[in-house]
C-alpha atoms as a PDB file:
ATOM      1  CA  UNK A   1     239.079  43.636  76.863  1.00  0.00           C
ATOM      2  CA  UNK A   2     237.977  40.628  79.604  1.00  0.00           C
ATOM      3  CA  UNK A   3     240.482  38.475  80.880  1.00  0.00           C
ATOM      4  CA  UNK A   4     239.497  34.573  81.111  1.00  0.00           C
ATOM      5  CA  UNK A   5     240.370  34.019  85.032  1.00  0.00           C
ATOM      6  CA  UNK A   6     242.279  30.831  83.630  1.00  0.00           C
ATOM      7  CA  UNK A   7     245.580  29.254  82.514  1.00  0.00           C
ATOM      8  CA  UNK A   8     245.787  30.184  78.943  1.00  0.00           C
ATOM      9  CA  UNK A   9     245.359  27.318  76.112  1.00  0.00           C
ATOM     10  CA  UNK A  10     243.573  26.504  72.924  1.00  0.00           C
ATOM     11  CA  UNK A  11     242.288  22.714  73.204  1.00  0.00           C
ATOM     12  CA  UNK A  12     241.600  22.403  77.231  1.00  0.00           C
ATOM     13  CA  UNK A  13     238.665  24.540  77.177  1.00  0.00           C
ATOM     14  CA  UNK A  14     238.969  27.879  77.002  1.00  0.00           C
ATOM     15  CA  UNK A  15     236.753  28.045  74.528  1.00  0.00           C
ATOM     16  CA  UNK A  16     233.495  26.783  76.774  1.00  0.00           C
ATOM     17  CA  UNK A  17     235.046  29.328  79.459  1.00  0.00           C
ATOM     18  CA  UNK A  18     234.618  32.338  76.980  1.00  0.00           C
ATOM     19  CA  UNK A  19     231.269  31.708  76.126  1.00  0.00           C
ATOM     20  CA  UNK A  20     230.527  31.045  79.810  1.00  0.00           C
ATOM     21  CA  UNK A  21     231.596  34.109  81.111  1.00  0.00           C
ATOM     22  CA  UNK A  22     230.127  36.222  77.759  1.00  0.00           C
ATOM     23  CA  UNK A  23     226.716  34.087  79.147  1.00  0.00           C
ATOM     24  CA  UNK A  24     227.344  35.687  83.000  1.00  0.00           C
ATOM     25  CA  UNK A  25     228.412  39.467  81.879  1.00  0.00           C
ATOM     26  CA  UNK A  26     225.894  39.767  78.722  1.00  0.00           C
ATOM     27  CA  UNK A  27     222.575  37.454  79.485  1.00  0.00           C
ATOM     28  CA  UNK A  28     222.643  36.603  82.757  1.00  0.00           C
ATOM     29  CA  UNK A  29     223.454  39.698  84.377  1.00  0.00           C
ATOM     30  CA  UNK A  30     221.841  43.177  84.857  1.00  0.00           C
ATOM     31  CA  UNK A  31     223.899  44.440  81.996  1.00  0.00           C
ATOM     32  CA  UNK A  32     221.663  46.884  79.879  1.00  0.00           C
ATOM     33  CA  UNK A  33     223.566  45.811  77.215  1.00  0.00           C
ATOM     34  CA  UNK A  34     223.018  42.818  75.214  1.00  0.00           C
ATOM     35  CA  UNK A  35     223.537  41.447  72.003  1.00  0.00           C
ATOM     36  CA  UNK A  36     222.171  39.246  68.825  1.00  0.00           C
ATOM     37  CA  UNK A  37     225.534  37.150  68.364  1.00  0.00           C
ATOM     38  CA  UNK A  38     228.215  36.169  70.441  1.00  0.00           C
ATOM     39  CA  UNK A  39     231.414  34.708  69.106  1.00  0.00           C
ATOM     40  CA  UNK A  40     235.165  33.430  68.756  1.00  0.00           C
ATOM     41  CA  UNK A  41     238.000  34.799  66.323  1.00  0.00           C
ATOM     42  CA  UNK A  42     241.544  34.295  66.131  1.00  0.00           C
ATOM     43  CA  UNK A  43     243.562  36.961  66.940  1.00  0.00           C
ATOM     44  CA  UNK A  44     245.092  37.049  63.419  1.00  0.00           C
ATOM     45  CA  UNK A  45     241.995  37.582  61.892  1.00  0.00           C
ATOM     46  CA  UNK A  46     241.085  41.156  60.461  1.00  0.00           C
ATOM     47  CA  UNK A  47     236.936  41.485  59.914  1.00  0.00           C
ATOM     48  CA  UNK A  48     235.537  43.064  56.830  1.00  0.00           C
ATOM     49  CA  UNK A  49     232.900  45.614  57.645  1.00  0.00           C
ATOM     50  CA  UNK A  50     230.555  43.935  55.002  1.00  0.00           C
ATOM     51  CA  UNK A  51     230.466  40.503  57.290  1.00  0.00           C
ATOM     52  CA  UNK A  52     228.716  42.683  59.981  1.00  0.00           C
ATOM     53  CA  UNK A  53     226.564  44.292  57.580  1.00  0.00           C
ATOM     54  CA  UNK A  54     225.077  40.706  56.058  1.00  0.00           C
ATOM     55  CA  UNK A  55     225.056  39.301  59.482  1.00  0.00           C
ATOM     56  CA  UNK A  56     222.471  42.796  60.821  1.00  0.00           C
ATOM     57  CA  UNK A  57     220.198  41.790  57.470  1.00  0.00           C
ATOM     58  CA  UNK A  58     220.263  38.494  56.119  1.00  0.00           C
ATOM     59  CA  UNK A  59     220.778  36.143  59.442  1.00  0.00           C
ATOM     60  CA  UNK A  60     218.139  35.024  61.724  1.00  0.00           C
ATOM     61  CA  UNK A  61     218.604  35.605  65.386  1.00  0.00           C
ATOM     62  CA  UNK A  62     217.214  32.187  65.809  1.00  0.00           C
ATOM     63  CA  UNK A  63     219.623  28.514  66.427  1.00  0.00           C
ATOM     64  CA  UNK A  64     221.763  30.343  64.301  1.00  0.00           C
ATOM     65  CA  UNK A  65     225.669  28.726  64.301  1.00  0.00           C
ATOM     66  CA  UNK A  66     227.318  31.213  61.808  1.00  0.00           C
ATOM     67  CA  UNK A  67     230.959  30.357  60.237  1.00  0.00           C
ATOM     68  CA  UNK A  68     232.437  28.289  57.016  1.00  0.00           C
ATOM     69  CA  UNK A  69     231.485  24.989  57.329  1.00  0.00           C
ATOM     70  CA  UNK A  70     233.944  22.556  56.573  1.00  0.00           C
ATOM     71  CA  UNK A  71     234.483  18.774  56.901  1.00  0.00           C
ATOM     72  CA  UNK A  72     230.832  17.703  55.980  1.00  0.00           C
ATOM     73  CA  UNK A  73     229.115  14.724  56.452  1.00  0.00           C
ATOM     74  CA  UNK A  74     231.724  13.202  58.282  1.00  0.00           C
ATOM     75  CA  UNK A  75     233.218  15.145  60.698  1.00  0.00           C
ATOM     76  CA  UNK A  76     231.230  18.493  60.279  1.00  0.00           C
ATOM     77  CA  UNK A  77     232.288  22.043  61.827  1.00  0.00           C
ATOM     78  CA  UNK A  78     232.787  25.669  61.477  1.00  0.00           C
ATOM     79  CA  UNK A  79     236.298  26.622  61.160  1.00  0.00           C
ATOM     80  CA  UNK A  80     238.402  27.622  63.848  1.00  0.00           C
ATOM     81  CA  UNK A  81     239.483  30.989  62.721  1.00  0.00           C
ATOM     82  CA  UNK A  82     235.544  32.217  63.421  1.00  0.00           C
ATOM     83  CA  UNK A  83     232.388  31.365  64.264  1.00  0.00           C
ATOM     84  CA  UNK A  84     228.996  33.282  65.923  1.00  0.00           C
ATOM     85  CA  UNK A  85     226.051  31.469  67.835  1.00  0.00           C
ATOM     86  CA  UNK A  86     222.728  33.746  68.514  1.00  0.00           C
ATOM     87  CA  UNK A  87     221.861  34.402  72.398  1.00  0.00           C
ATOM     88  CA  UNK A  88     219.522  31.366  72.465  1.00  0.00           C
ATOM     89  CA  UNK A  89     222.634  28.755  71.418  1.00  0.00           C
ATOM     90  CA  UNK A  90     224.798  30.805  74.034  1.00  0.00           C
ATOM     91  CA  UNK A  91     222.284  29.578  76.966  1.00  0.00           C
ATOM     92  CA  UNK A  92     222.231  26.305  75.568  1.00  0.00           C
ATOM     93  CA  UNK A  93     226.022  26.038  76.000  1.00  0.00           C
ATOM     94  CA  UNK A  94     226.099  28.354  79.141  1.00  0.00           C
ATOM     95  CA  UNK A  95     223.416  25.763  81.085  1.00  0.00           C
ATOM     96  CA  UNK A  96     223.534  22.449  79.558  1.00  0.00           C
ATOM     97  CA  UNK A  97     225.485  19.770  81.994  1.00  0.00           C
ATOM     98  CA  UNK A  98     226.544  17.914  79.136  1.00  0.00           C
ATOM     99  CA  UNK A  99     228.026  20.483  77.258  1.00  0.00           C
ATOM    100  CA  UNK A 100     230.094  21.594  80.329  1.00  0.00           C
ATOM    101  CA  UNK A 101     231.494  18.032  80.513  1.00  0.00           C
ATOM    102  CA  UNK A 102     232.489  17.987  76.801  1.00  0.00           C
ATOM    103  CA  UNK A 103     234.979  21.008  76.328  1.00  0.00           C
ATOM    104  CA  UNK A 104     238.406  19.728  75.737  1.00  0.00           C
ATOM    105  CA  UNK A 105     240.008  19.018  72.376  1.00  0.00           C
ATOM    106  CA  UNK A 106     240.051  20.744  69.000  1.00  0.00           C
ATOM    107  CA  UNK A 107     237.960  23.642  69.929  1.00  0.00           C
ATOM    108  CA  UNK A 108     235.970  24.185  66.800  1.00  0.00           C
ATOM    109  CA  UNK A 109     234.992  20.401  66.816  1.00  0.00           C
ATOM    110  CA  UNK A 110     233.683  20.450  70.235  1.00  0.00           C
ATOM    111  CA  UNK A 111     231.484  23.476  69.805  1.00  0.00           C
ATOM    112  CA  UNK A 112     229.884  21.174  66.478  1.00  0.00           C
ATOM    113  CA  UNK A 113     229.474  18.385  68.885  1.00  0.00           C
ATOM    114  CA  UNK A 114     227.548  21.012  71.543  1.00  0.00           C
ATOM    115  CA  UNK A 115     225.479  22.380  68.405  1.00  0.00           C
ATOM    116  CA  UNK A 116     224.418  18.676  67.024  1.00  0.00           C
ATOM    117  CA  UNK A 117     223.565  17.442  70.407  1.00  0.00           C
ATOM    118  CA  UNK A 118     221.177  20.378  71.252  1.00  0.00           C
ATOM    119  CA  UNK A 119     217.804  18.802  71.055  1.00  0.00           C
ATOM    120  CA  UNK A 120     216.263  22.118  69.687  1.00  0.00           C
ATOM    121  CA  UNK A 121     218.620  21.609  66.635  1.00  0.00           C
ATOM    122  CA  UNK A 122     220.523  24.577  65.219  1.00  0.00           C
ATOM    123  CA  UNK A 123     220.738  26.652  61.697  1.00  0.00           C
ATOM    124  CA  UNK A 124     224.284  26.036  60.608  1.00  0.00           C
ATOM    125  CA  UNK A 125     224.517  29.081  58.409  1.00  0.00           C
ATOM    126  CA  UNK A 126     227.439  28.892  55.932  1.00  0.00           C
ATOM    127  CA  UNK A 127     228.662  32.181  55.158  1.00  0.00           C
ATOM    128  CA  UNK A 128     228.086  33.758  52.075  1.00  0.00           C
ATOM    129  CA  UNK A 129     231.662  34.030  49.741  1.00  0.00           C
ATOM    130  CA  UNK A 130     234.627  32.877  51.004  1.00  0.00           C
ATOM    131  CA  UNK A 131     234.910  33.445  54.928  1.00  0.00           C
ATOM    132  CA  UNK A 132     238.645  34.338  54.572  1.00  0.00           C
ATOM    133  CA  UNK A 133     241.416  34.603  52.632  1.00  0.00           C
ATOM    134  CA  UNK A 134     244.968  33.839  53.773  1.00  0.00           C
ATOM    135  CA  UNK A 135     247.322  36.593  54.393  1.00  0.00           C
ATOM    136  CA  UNK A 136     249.824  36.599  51.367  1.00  0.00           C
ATOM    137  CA  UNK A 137     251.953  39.543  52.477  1.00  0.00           C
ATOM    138  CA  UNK A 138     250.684  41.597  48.897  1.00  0.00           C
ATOM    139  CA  UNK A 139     247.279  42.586  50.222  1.00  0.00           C
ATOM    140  CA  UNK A 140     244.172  41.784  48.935  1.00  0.00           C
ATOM    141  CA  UNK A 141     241.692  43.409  46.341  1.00  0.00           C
ATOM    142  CA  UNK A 142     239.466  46.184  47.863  1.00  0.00           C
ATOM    143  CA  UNK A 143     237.088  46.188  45.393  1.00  0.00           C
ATOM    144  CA  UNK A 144     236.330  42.592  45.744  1.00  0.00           C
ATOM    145  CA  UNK A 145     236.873  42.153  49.331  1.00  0.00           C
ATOM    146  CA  UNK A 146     236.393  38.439  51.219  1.00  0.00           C
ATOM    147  CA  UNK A 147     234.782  38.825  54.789  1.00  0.00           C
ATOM    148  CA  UNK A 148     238.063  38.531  56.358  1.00  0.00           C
ATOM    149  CA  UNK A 149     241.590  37.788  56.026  1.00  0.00           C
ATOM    150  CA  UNK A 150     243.017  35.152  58.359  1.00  0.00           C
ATOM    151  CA  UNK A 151     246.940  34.880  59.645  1.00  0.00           C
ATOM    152  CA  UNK A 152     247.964  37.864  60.084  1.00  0.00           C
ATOM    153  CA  UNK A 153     250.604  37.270  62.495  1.00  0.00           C
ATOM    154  CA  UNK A 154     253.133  40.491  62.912  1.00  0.00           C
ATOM    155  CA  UNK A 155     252.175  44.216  63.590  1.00  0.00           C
ATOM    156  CA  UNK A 156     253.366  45.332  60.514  1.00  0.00           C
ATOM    157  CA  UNK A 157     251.298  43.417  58.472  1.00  0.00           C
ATOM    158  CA  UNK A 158     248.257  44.453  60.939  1.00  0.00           C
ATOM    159  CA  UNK A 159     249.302  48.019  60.426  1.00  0.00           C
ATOM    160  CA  UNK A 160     249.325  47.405  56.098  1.00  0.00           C
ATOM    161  CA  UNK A 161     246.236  45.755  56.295  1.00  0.00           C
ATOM    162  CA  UNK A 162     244.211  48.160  58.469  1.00  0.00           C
ATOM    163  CA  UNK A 163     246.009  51.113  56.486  1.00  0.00           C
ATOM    164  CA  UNK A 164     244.395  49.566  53.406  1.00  0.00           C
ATOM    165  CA  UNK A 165     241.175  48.298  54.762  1.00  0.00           C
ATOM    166  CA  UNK A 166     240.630  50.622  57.879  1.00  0.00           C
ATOM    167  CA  UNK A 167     236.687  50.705  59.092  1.00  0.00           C
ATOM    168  CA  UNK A 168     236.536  54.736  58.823  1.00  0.00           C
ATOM    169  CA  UNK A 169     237.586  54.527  54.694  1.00  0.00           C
ATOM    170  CA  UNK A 170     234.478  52.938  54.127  1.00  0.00           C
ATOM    171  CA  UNK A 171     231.636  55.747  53.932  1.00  0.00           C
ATOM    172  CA  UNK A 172     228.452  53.483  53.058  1.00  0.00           C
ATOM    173  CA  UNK A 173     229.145  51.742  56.190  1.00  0.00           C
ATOM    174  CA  UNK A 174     230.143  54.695  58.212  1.00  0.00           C
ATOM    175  CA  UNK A 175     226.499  56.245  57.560  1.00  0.00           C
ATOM    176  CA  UNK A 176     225.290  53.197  58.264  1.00  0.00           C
ATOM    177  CA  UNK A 177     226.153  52.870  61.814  1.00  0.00           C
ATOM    178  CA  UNK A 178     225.884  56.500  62.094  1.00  0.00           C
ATOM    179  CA  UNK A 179     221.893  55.711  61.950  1.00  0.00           C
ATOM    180  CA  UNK A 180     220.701  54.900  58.735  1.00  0.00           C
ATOM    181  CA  UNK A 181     218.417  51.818  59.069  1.00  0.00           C
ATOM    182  CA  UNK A 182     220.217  51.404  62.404  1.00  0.00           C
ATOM    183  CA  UNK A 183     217.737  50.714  65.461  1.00  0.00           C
ATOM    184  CA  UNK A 184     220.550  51.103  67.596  1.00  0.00           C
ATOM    185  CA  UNK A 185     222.048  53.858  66.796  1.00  0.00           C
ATOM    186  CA  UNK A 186     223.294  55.054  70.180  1.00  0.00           C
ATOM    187  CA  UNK A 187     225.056  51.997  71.197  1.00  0.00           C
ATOM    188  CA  UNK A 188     226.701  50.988  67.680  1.00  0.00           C
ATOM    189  CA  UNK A 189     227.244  54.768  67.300  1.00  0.00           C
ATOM    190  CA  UNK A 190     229.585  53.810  70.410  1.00  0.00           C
ATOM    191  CA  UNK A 191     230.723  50.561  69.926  1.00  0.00           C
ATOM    192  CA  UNK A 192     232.164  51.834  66.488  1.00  0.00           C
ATOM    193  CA  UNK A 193     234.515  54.706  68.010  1.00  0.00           C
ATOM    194  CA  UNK A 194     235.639  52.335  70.526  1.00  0.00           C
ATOM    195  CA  UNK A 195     236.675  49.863  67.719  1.00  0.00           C
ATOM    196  CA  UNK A 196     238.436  52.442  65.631  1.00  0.00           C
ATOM    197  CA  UNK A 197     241.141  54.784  65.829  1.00  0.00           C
ATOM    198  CA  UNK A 198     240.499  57.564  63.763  1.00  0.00           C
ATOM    199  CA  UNK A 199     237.240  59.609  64.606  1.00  0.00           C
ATOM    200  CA  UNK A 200     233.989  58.534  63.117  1.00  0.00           C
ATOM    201  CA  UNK A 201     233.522  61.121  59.973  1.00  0.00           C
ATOM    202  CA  UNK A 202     231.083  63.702  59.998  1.00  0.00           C
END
């Protein structure tokens, strides 16, 4: 976990901050470790291991501004609730001037206005399905899962959906970032048992 060294709030910028400071510890830093997408989620949102998995194969790493697009032609944007930008959009907003003076109000509409000013254009990449369901408090189908549910807003209903949905039931994905078609292996091989919290099967 990073802390933002700032006053916490929702419309007054934080969001520019995050990215910033993902731009300083990730890109512009002598940190081995870097990655394709970086990105903003609510903290009642619970991620479906099948979003990563279409995100490794079917998106370019190229101007691509990944979310559900909503509000089109008029006042276009990815929802709130989550959104990913490849590394090339995250220097854009780490080192443009412009963008740095345009960070406050409704977060999600201020990082559209960033992505239609950059003059090198960007992919807005709708994701496939619906993005998320809202939390009911019944669950939702396994078998015909969305990429992730959104308002989740107590522990118990964390603990019922992660005891339904938990990363480490699903085997195909397991094996797959165990190695299988995975060029990083090592890293997601880590990543994963950090993110979980039962042991990675054998």
């Amino acid at each position: 976990m990073i802390e933002i060294p700032m006053k916490e709030n929702m419309n007054e910028g934080k969001t520019w901050h995050s990215f910033n400071l993902l731009h300083k510890l990730f890109v512009n830093s002598s940190n081995p470790v870097s990655y394709d997408f970086y990105g903003k989620l609510d903290d009642d949102s619970f991620i479906f291991d099948s979003f990563f998995q279409i995100l490794d194969e079917k998106v370019g790493r190229n101007r691509s501004f990944v979310g559900y697009k909503t509000g089109f032609p008029k006042n276009g944007h990815m929802q709130g609730r989550m959104y990913l930008m490849s590394q090339d959009l995250l220097d854009y907003v780490a080192a443009d001037p412009w963008v740095a003076s345009h960070i406050t109000g409704d977060e999600d509409h201020a990082t559209a206005y960033w992505m239609f000013r950059n003059e090198s254009g960007a992919n807005w990449i709708n994701f496939p399905g619906r993005l998320a369901s809202e939390y009911d408090g019944n669950g939702q189908n396994p078998k015909q899962p969305d990429n992730m549910i959104h308002k989740i807003k107590t522990s118990e209903q964390w603990n019922e959906i992660n005891s339904y949905y938990g990363w480490t039931k699903n085997k195909e994905f397991t094996a797959w970032i165990k190695g299988k078609n995975n060029p990083r292996k090592e890293h997601d091989e880590k990543v994963f048992e950090e993110v979980c919290s039962e042991p990675m099967e054998a």
